[in-house]
Each structure stands twice: as C-alpha cells, then as structure tokens.
C-alpha atoms as a PDB file:
ATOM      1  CA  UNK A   1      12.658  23.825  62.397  1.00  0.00           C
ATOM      2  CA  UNK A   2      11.739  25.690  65.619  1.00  0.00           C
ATOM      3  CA  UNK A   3      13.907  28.183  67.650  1.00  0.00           C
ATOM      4  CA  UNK A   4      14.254  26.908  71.117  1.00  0.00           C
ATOM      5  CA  UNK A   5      15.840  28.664  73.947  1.00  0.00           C
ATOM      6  CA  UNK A   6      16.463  26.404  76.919  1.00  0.00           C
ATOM      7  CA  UNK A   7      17.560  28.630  80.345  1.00  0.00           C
ATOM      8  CA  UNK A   8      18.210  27.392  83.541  1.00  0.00           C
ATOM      9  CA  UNK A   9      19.522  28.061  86.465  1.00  0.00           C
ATOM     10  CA  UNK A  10      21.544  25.388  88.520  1.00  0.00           C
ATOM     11  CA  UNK A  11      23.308  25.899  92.068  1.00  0.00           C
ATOM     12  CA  UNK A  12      25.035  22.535  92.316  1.00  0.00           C
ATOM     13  CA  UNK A  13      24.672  21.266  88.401  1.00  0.00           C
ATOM     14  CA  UNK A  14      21.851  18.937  88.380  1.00  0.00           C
ATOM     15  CA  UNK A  15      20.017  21.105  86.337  1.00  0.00           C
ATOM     16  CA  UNK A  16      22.415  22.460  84.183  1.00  0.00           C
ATOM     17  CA  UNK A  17      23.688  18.905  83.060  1.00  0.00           C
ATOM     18  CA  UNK A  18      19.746  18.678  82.202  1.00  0.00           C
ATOM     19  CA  UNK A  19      19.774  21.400  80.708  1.00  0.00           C
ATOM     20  CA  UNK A  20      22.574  20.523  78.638  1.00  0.00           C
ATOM     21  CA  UNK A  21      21.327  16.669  77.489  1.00  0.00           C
ATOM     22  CA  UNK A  22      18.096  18.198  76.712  1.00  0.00           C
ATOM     23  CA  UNK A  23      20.109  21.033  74.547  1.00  0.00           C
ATOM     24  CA  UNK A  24      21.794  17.595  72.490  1.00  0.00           C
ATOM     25  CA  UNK A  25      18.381  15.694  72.209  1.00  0.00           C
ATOM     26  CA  UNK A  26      15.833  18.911  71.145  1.00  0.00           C
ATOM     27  CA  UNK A  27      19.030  19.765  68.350  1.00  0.00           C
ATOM     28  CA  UNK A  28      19.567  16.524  67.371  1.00  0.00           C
ATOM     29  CA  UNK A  29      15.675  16.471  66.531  1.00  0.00           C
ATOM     30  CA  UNK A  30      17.078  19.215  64.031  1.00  0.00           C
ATOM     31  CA  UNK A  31      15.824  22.151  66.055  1.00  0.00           C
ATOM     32  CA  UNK A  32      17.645  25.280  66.492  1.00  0.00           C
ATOM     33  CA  UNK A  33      19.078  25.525  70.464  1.00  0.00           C
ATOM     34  CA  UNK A  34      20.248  28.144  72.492  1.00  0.00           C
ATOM     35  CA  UNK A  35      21.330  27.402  76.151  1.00  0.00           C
ATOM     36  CA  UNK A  36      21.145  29.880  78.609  1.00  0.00           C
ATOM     37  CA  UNK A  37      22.239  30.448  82.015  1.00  0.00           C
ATOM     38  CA  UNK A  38      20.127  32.344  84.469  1.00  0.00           C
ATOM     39  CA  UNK A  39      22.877  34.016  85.673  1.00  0.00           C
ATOM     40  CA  UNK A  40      23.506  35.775  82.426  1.00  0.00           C
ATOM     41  CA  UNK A  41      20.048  36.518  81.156  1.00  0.00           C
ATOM     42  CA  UNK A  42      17.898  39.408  81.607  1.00  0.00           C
ATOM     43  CA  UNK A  43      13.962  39.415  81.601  1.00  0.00           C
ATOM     44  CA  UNK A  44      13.426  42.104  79.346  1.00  0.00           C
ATOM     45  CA  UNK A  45      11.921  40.497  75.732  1.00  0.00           C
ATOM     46  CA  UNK A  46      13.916  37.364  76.249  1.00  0.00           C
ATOM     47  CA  UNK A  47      11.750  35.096  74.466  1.00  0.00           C
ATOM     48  CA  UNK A  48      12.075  37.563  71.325  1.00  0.00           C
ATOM     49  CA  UNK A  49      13.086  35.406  68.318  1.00  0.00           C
ATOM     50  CA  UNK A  50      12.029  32.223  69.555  1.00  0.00           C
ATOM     51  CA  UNK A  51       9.485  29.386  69.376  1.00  0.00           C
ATOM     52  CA  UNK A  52       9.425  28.060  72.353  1.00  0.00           C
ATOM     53  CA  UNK A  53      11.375  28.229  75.685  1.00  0.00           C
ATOM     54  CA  UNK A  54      12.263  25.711  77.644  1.00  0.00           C
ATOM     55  CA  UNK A  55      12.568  26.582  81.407  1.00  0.00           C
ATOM     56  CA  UNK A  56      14.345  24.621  84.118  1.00  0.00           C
ATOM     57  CA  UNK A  57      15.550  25.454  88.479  1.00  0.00           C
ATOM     58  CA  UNK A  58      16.330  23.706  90.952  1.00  0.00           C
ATOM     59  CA  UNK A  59      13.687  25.015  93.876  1.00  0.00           C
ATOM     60  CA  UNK A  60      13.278  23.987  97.414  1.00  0.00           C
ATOM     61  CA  UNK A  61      11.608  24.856 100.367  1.00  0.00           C
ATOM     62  CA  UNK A  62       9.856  23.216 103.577  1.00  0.00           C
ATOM     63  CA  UNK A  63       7.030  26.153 104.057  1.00  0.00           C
ATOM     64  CA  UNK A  64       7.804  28.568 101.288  1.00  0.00           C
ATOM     65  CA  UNK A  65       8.645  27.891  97.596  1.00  0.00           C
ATOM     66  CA  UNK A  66      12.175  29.414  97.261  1.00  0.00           C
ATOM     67  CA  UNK A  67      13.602  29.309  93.510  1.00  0.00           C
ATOM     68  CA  UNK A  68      17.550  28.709  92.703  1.00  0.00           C
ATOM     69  CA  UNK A  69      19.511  32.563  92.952  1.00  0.00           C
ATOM     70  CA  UNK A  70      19.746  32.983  89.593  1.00  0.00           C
ATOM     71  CA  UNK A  71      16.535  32.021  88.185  1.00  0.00           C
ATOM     72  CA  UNK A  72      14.396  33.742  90.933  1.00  0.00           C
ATOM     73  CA  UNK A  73      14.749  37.200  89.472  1.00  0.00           C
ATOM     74  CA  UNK A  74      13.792  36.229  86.090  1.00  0.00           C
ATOM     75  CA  UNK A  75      10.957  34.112  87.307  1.00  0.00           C
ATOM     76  CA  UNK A  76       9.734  37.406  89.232  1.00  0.00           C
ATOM     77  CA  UNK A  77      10.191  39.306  86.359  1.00  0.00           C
ATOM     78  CA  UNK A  78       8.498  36.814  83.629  1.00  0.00           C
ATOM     79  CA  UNK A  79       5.912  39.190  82.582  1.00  0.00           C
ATOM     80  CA  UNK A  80       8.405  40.892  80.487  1.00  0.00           C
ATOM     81  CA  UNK A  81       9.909  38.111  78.576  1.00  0.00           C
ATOM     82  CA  UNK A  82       6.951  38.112  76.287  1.00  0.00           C
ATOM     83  CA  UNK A  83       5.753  34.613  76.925  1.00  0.00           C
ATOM     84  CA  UNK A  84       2.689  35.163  75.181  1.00  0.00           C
ATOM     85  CA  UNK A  85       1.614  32.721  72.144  1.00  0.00           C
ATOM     86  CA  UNK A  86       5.200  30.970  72.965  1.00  0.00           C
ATOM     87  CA  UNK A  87       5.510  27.018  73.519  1.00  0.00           C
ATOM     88  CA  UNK A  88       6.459  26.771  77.001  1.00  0.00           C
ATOM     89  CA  UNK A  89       7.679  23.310  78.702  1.00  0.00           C
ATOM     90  CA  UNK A  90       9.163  23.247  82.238  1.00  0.00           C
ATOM     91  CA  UNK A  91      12.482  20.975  83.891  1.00  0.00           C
ATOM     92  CA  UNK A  92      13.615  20.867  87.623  1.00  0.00           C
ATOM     93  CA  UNK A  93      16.196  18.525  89.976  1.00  0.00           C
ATOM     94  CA  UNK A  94      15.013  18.665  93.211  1.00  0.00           C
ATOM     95  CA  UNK A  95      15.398  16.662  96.683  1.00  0.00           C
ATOM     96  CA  UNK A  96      12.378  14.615  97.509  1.00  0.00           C
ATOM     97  CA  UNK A  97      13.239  15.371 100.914  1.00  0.00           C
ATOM     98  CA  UNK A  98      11.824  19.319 100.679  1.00  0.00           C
ATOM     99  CA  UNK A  99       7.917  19.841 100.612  1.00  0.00           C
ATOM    100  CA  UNK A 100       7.915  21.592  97.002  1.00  0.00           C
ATOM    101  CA  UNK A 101      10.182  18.820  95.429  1.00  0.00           C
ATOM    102  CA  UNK A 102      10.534  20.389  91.984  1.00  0.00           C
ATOM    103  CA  UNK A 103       8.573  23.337  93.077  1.00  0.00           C
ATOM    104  CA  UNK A 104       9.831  24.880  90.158  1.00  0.00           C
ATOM    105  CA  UNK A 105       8.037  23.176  87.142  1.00  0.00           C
ATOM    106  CA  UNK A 106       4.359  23.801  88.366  1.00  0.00           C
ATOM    107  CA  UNK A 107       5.146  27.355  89.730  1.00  0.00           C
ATOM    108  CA  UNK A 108       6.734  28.115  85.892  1.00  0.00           C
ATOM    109  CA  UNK A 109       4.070  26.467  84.070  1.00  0.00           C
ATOM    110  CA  UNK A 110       0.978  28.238  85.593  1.00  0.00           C
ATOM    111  CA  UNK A 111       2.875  31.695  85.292  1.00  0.00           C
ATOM    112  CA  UNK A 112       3.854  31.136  81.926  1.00  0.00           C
ATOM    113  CA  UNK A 113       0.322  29.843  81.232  1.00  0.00           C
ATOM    114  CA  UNK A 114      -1.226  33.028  82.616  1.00  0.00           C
ATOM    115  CA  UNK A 115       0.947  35.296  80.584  1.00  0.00           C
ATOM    116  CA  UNK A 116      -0.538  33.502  77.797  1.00  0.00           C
ATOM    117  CA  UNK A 117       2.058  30.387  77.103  1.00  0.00           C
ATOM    118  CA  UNK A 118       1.256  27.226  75.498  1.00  0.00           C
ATOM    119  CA  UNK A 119       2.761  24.450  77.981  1.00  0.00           C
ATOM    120  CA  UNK A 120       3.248  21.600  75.361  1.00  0.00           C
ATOM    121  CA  UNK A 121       3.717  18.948  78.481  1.00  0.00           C
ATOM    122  CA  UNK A 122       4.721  17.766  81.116  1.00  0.00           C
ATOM    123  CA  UNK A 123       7.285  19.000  82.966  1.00  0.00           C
ATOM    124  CA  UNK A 124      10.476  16.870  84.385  1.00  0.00           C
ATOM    125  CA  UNK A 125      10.732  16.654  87.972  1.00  0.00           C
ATOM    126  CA  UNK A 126      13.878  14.469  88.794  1.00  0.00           C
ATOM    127  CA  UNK A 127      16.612  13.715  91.148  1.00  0.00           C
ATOM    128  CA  UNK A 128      19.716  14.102  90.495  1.00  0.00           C
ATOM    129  CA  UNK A 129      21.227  14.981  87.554  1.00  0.00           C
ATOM    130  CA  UNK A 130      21.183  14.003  83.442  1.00  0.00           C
ATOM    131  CA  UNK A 131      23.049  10.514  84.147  1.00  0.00           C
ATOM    132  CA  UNK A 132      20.650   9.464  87.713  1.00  0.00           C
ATOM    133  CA  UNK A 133      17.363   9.065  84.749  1.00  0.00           C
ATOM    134  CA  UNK A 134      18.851   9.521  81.195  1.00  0.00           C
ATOM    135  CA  UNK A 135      15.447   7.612  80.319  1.00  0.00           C
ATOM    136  CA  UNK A 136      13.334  10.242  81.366  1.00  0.00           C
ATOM    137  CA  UNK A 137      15.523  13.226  80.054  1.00  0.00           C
ATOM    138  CA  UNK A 138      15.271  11.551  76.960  1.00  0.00           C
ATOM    139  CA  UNK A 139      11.367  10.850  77.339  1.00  0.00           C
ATOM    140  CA  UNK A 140      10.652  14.565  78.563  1.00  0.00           C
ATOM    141  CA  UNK A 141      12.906  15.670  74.818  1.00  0.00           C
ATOM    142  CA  UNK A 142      10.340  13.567  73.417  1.00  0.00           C
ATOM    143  CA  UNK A 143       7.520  15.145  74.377  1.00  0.00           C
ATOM    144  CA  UNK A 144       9.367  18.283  73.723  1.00  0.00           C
ATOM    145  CA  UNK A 145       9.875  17.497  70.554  1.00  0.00           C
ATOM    146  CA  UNK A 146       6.463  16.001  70.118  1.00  0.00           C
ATOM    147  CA  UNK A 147       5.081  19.990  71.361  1.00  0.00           C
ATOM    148  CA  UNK A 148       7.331  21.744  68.816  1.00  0.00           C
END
C-alpha cells in the first residue's frame, strides 16, 4: 500500500470533482489517499510522508501559461516540496479553446521531473469535469495505479 497525496487546485470545480473520483478509484485500489486543496497547502516539505503525489490545475492562457490562483504559488514554489525520488503523475480540465489547453500537466511534469520526480504516466488533459469522461478518469487511475 502506497501513500498518495492528490492536490489540486480548481476555480470553477472541474478539477476538483477530478480530483475527487480519482481520490475514490486510487483508494479503492487499497491505497492510502489524502486530498488536498491548493488553497490550503503550503510548499514547504509537502510531499513528506508520501509515495507519490498526484498533481492536478486548471491552466489557461492565449500567449502566456497562467496556472489556477491557488495552485500557482505552490507550483512556483515546488522546489521545496521535496519531489525528489517521489512518483509524480499530473491531471488538468482545461478549455480547448485557450492555446495551453491543459497547460498544466506538461508544465508540472517537466518541473517535477527536474527536481528529480518519477512521472509514472501520462497525464489527464480533459474537458469538463469527472462526469463529461468518467472513462478516462477511470483509465488515467489505472495507470496510476499501474505506476504505484
């Protein structure tokens, strides 16, 4: 049994009701979950005590990347979560109608990867939220699972 945090941070809800089916699926695999919200976390050793961390923002942007408010700080401040040697797997609703549709998951993954992170797959870029593609929130818990 792993230890898997799962934070997000979610403006409208998309990814928070993501972040919640995924919560069901990875513990129903018989992991250990704790969700997180973005707007209560701090950077500061917040990996500490876990296996793996699932990350997951909404992010949009027509020239510039801009992350959701609450996760932005804590992506900015990732080098003190103590990524390193952690499983590391990436989520994001976004609008296909912005440039960096689901911006979020590649700018996470190569960050986390440079601090040292083992991404274990894919990342979930979706519209919408849980309910618009339960088959691929399932899939991506899958994979998560698979990683763990």
């Amino acid at each position: 049994m792993s230890k898997v945090m799962i934070l997000f941070g979610s403006s409208t809800g998309n990814t928070e009701s993501i972040a919640q089916k995924l919560e069901e699926l990875i513990a129903a695999g018989g992991h250990e979950v704790t969700l997180l919200n973005a707007s209560e976390a701090a950077a500061d050793n917040l990996a500490d005590g876990y296996d793996a961390v699932l990350m997951g923002a909404s992010a949009w942007g027509m020239e510039d990347l801009e992350l959701q408010d609450d996760f932005a700080p804590l992506f900015d401040e990732m080098e003190s979560m103590g990524l390193k040697g952690k499983k590391v797997a990436a989520f994001a609703s976004g609008d296909m109608e912005y440039e960096h549709y689901c911006g979020a998951v590649p700018a996470i993954e190569e960050k986390a990867k440079g601090l040292g992170a083992e991404i274990i797959c894919e990342g979930l870029k979706m519209e919408g939220d849980a309910s618009s593609d339960a088959d691929a929130v399932a899939s991506f818990a899958q994979d998560v699972l698979k990683g763990l």
